[in-house]
C-alpha atoms as a PDB file:
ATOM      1  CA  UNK A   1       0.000   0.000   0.000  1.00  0.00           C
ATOM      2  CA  UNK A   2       0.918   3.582  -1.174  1.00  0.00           C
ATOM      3  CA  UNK A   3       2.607   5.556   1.811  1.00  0.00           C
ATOM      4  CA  UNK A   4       1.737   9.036   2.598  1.00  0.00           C
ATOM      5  CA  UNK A   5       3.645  12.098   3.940  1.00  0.00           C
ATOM      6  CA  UNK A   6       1.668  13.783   6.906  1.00  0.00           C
ATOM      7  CA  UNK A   7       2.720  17.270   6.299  1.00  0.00           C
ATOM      8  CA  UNK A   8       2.548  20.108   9.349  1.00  0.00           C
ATOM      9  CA  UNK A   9      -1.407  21.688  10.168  1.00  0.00           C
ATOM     10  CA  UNK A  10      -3.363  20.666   7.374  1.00  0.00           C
ATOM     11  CA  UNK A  11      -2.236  17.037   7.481  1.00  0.00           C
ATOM     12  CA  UNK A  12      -1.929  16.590  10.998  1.00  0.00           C
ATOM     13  CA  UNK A  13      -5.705  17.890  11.108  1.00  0.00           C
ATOM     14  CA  UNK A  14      -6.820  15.146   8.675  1.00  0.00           C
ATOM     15  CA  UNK A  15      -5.277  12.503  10.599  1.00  0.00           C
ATOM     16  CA  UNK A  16      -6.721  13.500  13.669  1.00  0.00           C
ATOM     17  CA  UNK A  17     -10.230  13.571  11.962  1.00  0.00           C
ATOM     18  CA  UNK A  18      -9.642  10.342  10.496  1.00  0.00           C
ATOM     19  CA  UNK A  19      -8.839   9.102  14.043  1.00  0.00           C
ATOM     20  CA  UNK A  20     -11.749  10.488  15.258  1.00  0.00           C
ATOM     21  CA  UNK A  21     -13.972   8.842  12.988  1.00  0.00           C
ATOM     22  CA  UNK A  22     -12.719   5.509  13.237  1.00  0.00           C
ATOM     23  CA  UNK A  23     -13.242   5.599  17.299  1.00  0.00           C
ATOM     24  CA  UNK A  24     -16.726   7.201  17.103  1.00  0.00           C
ATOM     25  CA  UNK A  25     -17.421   4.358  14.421  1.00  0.00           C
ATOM     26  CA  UNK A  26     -15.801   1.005  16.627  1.00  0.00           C
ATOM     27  CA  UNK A  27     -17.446   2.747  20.035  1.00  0.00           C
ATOM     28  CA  UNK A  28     -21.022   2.930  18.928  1.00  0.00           C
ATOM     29  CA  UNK A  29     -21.295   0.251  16.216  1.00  0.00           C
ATOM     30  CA  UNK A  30     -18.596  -2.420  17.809  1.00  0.00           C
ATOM     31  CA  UNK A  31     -21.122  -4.696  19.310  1.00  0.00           C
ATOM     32  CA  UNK A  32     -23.721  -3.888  17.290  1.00  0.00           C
ATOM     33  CA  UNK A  33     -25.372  -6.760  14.520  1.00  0.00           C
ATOM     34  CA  UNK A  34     -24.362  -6.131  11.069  1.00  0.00           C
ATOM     35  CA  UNK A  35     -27.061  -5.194   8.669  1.00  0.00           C
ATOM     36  CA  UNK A  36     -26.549  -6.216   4.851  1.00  0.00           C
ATOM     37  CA  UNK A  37     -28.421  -3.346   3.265  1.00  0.00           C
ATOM     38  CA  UNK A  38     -27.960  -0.131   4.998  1.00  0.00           C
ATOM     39  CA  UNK A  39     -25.076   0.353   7.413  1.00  0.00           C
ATOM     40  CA  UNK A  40     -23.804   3.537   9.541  1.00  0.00           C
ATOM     41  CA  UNK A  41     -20.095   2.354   8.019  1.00  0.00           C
ATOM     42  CA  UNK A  42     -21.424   2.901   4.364  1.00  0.00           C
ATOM     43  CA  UNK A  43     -23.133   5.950   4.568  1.00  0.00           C
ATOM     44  CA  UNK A  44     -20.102   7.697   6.937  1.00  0.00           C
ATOM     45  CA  UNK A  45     -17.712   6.452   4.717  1.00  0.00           C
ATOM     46  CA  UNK A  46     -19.292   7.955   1.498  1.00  0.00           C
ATOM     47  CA  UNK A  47     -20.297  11.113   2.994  1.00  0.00           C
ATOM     48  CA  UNK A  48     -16.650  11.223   4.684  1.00  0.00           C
ATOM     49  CA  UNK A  49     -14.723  10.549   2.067  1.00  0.00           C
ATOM     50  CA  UNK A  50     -16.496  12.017  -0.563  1.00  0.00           C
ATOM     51  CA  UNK A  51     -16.833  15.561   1.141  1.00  0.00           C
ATOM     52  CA  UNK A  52     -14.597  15.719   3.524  1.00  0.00           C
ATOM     53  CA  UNK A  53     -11.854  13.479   2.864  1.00  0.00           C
ATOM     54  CA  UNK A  54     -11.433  14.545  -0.886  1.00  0.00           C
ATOM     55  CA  UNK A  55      -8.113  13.737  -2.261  1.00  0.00           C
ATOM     56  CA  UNK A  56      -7.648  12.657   1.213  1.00  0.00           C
ATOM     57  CA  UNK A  57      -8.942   9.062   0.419  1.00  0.00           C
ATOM     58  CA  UNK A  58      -6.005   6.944   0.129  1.00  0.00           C
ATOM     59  CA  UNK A  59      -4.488   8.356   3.463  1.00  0.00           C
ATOM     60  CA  UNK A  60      -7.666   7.628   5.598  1.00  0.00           C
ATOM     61  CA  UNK A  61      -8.203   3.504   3.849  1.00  0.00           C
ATOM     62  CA  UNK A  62      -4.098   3.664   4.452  1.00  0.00           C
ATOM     63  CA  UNK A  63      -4.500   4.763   8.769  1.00  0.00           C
ATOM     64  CA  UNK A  64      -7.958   2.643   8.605  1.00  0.00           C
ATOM     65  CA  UNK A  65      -6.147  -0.501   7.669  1.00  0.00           C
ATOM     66  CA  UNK A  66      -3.567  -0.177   9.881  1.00  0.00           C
ATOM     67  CA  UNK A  67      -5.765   0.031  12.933  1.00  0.00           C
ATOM     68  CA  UNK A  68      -7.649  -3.173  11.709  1.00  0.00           C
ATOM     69  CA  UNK A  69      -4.212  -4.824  11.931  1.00  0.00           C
ATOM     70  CA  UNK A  70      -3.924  -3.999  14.990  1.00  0.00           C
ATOM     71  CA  UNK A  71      -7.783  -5.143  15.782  1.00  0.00           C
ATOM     72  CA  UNK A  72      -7.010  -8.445  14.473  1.00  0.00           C
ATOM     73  CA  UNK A  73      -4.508  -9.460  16.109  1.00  0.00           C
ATOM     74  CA  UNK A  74      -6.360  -8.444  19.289  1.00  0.00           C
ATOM     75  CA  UNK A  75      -8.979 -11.043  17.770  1.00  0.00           C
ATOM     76  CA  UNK A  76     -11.392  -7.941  18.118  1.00  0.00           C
ATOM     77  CA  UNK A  77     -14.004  -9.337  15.256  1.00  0.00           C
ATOM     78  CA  UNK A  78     -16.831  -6.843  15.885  1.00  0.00           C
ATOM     79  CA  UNK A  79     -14.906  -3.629  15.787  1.00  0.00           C
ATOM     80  CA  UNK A  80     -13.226  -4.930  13.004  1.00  0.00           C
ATOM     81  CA  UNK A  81     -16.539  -5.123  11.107  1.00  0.00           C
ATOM     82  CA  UNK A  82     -16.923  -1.781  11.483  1.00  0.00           C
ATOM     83  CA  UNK A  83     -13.320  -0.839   9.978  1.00  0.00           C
ATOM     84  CA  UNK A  84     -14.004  -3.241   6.935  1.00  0.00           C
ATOM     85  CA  UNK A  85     -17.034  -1.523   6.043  1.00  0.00           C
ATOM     86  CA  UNK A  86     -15.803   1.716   6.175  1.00  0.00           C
ATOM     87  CA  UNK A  87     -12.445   1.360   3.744  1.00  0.00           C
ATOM     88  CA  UNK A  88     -14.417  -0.561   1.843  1.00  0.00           C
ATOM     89  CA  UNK A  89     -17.215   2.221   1.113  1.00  0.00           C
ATOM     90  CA  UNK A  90     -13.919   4.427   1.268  1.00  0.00           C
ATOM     91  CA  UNK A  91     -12.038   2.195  -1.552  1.00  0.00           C
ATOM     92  CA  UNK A  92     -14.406   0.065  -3.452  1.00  0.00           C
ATOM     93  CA  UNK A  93     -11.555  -1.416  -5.302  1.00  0.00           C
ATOM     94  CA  UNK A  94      -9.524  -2.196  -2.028  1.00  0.00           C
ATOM     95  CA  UNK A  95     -10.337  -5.909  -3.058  1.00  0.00           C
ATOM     96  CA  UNK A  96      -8.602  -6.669   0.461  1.00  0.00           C
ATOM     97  CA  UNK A  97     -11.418  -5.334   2.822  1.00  0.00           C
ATOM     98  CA  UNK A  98     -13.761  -7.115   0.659  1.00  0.00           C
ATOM     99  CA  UNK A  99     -11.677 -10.482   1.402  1.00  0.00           C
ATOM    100  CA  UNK A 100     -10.740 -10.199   4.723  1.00  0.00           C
ATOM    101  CA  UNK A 101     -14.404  -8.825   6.155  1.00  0.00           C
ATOM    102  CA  UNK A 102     -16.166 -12.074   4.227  1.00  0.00           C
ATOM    103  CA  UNK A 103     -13.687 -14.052   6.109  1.00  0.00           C
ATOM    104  CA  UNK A 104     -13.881 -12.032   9.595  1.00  0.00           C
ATOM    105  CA  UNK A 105     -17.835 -12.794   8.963  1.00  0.00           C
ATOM    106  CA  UNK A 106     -17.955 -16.299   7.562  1.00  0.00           C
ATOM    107  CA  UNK A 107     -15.374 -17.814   9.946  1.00  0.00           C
ATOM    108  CA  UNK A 108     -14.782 -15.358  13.437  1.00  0.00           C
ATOM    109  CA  UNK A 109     -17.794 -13.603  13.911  1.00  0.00           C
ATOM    110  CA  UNK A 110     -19.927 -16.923  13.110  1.00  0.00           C
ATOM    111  CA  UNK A 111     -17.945 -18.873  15.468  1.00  0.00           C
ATOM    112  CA  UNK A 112     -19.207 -16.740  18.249  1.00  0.00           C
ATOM    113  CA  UNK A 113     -22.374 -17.777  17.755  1.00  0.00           C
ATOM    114  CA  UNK A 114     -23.933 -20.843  20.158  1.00  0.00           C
ATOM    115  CA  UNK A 115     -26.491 -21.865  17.405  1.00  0.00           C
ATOM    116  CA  UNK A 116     -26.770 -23.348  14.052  1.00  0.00           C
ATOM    117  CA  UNK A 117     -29.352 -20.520  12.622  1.00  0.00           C
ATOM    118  CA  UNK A 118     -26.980 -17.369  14.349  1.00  0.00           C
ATOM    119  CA  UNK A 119     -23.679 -18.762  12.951  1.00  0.00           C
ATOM    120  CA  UNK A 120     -25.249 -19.212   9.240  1.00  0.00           C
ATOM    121  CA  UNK A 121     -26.570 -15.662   9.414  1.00  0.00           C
ATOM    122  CA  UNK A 122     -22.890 -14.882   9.629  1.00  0.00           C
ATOM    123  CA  UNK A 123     -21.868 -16.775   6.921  1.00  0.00           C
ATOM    124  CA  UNK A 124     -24.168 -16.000   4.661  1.00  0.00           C
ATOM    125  CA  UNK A 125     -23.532 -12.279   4.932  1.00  0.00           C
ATOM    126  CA  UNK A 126     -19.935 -12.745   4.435  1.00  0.00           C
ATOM    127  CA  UNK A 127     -20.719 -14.509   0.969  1.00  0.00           C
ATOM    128  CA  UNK A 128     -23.441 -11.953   0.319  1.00  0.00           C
ATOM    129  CA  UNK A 129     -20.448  -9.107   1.347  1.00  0.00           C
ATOM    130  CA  UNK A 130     -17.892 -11.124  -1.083  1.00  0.00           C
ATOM    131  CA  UNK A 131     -20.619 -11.191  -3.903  1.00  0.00           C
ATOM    132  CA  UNK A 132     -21.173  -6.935  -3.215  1.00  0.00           C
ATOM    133  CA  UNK A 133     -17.629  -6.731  -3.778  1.00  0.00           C
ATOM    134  CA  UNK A 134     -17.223  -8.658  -6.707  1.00  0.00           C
ATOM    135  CA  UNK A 135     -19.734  -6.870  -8.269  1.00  0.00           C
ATOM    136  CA  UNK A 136     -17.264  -4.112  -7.710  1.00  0.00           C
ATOM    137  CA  UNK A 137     -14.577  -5.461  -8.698  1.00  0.00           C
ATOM    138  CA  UNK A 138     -15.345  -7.844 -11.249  1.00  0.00           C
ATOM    139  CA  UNK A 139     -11.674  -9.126 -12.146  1.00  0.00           C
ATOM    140  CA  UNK A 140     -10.717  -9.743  -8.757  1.00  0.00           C
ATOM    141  CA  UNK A 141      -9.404 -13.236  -8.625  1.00  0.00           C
ATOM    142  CA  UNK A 142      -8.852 -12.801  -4.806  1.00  0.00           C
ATOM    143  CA  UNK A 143     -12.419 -12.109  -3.771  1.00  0.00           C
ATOM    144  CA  UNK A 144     -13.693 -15.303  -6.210  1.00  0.00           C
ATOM    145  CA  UNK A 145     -10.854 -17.287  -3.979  1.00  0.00           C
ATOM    146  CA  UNK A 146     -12.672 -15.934  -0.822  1.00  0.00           C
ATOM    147  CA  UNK A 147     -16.049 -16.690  -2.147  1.00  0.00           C
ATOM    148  CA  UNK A 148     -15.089 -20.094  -3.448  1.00  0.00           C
ATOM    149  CA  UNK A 149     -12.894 -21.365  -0.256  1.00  0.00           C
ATOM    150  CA  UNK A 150     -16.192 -20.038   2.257  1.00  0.00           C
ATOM    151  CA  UNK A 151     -18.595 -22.308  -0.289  1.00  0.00           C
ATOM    152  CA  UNK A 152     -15.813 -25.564   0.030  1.00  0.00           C
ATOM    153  CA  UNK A 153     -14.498 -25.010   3.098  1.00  0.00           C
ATOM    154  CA  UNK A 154     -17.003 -23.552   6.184  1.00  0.00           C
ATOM    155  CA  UNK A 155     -20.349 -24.269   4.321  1.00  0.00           C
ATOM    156  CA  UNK A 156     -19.715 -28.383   4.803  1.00  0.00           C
ATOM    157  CA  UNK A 157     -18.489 -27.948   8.196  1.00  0.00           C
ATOM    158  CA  UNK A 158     -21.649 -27.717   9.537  1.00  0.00           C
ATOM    159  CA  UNK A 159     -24.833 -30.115   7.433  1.00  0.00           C
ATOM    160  CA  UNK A 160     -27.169 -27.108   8.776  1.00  0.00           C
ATOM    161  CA  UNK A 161     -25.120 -25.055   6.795  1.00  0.00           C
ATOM    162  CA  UNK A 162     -25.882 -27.431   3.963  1.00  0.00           C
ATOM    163  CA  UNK A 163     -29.528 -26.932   3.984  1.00  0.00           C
ATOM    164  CA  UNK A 164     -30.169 -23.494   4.861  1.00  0.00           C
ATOM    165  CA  UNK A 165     -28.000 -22.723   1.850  1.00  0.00           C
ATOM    166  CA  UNK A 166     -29.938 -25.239  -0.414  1.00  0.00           C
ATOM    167  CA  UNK A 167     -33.155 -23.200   0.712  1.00  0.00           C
ATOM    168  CA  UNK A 168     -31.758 -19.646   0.413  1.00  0.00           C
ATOM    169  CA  UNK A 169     -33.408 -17.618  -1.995  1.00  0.00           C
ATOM    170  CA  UNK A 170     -31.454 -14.900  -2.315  1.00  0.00           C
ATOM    171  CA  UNK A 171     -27.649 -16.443  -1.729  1.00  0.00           C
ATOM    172  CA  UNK A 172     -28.557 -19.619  -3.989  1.00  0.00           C
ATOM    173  CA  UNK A 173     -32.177 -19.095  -5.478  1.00  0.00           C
ATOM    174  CA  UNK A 174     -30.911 -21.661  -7.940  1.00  0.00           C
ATOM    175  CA  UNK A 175     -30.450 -24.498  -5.608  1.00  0.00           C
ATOM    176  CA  UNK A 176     -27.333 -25.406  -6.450  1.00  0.00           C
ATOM    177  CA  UNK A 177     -24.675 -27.604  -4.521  1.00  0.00           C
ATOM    178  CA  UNK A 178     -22.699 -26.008  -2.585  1.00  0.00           C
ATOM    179  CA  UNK A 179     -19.633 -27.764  -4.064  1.00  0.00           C
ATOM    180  CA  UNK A 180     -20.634 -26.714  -7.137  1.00  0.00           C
ATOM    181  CA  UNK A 181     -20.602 -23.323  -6.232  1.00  0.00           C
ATOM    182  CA  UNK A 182     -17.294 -23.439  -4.786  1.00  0.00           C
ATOM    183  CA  UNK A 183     -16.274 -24.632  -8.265  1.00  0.00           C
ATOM    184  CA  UNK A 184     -18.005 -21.575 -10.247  1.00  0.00           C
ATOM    185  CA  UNK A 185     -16.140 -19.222  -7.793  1.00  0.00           C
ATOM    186  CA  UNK A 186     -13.028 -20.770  -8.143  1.00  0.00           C
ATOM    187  CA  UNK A 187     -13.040 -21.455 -11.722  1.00  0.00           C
ATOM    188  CA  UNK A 188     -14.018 -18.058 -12.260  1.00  0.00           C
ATOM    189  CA  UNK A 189     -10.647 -16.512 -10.638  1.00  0.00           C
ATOM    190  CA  UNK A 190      -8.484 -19.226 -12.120  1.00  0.00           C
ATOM    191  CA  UNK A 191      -9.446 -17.780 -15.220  1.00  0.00           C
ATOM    192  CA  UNK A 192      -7.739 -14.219 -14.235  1.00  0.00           C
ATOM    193  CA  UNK A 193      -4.397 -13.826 -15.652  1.00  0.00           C
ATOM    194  CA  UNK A 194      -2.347 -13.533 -13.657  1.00  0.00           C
ATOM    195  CA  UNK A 195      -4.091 -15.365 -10.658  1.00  0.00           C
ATOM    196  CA  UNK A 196      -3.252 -16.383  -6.861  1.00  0.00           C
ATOM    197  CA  UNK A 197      -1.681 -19.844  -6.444  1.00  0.00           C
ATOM    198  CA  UNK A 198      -4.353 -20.864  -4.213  1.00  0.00           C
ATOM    199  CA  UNK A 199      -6.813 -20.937  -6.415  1.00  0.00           C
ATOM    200  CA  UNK A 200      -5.186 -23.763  -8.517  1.00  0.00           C
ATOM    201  CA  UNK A 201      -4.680 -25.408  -5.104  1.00  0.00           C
ATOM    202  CA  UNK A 202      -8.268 -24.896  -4.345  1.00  0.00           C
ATOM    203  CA  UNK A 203      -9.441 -26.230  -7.586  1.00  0.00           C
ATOM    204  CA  UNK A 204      -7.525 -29.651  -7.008  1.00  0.00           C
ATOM    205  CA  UNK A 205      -9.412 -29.880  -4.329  1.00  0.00           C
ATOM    206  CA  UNK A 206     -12.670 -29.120  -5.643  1.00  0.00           C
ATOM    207  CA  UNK A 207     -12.073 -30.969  -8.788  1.00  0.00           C
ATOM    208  CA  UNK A 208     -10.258 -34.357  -6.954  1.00  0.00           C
ATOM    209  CA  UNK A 209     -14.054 -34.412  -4.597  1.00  0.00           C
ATOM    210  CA  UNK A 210     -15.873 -33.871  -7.574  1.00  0.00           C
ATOM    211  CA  UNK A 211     -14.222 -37.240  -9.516  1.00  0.00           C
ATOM    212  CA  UNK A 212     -14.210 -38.797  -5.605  1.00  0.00           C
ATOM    213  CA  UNK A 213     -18.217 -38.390  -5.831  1.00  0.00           C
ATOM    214  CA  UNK A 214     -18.892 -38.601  -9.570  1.00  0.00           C
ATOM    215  CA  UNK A 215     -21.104 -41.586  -9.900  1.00  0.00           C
ATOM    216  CA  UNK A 216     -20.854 -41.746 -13.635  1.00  0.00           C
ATOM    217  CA  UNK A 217     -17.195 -42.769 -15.293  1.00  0.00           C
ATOM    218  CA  UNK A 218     -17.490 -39.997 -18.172  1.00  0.00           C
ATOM    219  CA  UNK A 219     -17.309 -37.154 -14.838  1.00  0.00           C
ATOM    220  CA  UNK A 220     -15.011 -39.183 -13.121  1.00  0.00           C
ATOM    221  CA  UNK A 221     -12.940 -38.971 -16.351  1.00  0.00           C
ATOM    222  CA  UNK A 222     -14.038 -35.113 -16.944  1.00  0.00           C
ATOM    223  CA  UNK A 223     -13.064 -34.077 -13.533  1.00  0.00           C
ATOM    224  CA  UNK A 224      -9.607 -35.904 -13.669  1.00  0.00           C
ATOM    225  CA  UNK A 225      -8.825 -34.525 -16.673  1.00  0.00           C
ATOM    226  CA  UNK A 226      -9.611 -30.963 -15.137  1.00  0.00           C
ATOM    227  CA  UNK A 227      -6.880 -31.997 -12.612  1.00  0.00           C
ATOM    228  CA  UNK A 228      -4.489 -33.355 -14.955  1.00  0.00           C
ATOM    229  CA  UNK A 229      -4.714 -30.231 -16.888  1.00  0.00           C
ATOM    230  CA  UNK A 230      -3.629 -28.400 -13.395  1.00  0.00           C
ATOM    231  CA  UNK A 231      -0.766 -30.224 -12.865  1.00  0.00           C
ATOM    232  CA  UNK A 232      -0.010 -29.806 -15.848  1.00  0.00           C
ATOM    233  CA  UNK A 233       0.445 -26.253 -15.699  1.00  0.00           C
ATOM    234  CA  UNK A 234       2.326 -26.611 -12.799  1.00  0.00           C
ATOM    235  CA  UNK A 235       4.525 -28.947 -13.877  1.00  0.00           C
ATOM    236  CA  UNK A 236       5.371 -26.384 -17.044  1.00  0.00           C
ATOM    237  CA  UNK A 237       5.783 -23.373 -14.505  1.00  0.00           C
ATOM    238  CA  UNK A 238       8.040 -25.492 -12.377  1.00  0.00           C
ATOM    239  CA  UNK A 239       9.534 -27.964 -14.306  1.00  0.00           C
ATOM    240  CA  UNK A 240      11.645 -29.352 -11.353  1.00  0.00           C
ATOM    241  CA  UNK A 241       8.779 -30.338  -9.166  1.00  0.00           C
ATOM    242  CA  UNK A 242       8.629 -33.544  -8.145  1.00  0.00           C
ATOM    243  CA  UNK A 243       5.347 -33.743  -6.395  1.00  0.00           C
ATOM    244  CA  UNK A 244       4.120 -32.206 -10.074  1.00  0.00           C
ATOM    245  CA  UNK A 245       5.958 -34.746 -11.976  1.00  0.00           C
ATOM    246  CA  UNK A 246       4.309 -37.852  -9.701  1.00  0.00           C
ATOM    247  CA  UNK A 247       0.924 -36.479  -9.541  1.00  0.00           C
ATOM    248  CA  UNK A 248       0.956 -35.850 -13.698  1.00  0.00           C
ATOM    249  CA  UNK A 249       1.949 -39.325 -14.377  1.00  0.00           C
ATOM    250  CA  UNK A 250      -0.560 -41.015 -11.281  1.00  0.00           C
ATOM    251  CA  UNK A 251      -3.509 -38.791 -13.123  1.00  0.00           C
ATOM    252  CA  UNK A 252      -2.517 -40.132 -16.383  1.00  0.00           C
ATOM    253  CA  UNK A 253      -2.709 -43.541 -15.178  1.00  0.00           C
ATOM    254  CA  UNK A 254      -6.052 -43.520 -13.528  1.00  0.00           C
ATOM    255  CA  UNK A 255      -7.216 -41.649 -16.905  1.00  0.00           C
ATOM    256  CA  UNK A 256      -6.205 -44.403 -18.944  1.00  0.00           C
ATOM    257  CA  UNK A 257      -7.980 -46.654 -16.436  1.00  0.00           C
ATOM    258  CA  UNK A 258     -11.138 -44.391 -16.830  1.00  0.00           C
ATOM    259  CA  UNK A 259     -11.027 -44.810 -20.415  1.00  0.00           C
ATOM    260  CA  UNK A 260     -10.665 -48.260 -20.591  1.00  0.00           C
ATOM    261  CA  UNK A 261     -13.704 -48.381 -18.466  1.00  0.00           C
ATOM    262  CA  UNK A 262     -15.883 -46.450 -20.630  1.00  0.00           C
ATOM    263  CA  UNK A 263     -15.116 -48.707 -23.797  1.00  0.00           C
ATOM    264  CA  UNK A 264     -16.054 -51.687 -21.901  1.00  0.00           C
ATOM    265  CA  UNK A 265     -19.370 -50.163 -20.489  1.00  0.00           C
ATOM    266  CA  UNK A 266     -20.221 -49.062 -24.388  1.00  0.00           C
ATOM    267  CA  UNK A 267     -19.492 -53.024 -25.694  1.00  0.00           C
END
């Protein structure tokens, strides 16, 4: 992140401001439940840094961020809710208060919860925070990792979670699976150029469940070959890899297995 010279009167005012704000914001909104819609963050944050801030901007999401460093590592997750709302109506593009809120909401804050229903309310409106963001910043391979790794990684940890998002109407008024989902999130990024490492990783994953559960051969074979293709790529990008080396030739072996079974099964 850019840094910024504070510069005598006028700059040490603006600081101080910022400061302000930021307390005022944690003190009164820090314990407070977080609406999806129509938040005191949001509409402080435009006014703020559209009137007052001005060219301002990138100093106040630079201070901001630094205090929610500081909150997180003091494992304060409701004040930091407050801080991720505001840089993020500060700097919709800051794709990293988009990430780490939907993961302060899907994972902390829901953990603090003692039932089912509570915790999902969290989750859900840190994919519904994710998907606002996107929206935003629609070549963001990061937030699609977010989105995807919430969907394959904290939605199966709990089978409630499972059904209240199969009957979600407005997160999943499709009704799709939730692994599926993880894999249109995560396919999504991996086709950003350039794109995080994870998101291969998270696709070998996805992909290696998806052939696990296949119950047909041809998406057993489909969903190998997706993998195969991944190490692939790896295995170009680091030609010395080992691990890449052994996984390409144990995916072309099961591939050839996979084939063999389909021309038997179409005798």
């Amino acid at each position: 992140m850019t840094t910024y010279n504070v510069k005598k009167g006028k700059g040490k005012l603006v600081l101080l401001l910022i400061l302000s704000l930021s307390v005022c914001i944690v003190s009164n909104r820090g314990m407070g439940k977080w609406r999806a819609k129509e938040t005191a963050a949001s509409s402080v944050g435009d006014f703020f840094g559209t009137v007052v801030l001005s060219g301002f901007r990138p100093l106040a999401v630079d201070i901001l961020w630094i205090r929610a460093d500081d909150l997180f590592r003091q494992r304060q997750y409701y004040q930091l809710l407050s801080l991720y709302e505001l840089i993020a109506a500060l700097e919709p593009h800051f794709e990293s208060a988009w990430v780490f809120n939907a993961s302060n909401l899907a994972f902390s804050l829901s953990s603090l919860e003692s039932t089912d229903r509570a915790q999902w309310e969290w989750v859900r409106r840190g994919l519904l925070f994710a998907q606002e963001g996107y929206t935003k910043n629609p070549s963001s391979d990061q937030i699609c990792f977010a989105i995807a790794w919430i969907y394959y990684f904290r939605v199966p940890q709990n089978p409630e979670f499972v059904k209240f998002l199969q009957s979600d109407s407005e997160l999943n008024p499709d009704r799709t699976d939730y692994l599926q989902l993880a894999l249109k999130w995560a396919e999504r990024g991996y086709a950003v150029e350039p794109h995080t490492l994870f998101l291969d990783y998270l696709l070998e994953l996805v992909y290696r469940r998806l052939a696990e559960e296949a119950k047909e051969t041809r998406l057993k074979l489909h969903y190998q070959e997706k993998r195969l293709a991944l190490w692939n790529r790896f295995l170009l990008q680091t030609p010395d890899s080992e691990r890449a080396k052994e996984k390409v030739g144990e995916l072309e072996a099961a591939i050839r297995e996979l084939k063999k079974s389909m021309e038997n099964e179409n005798r």
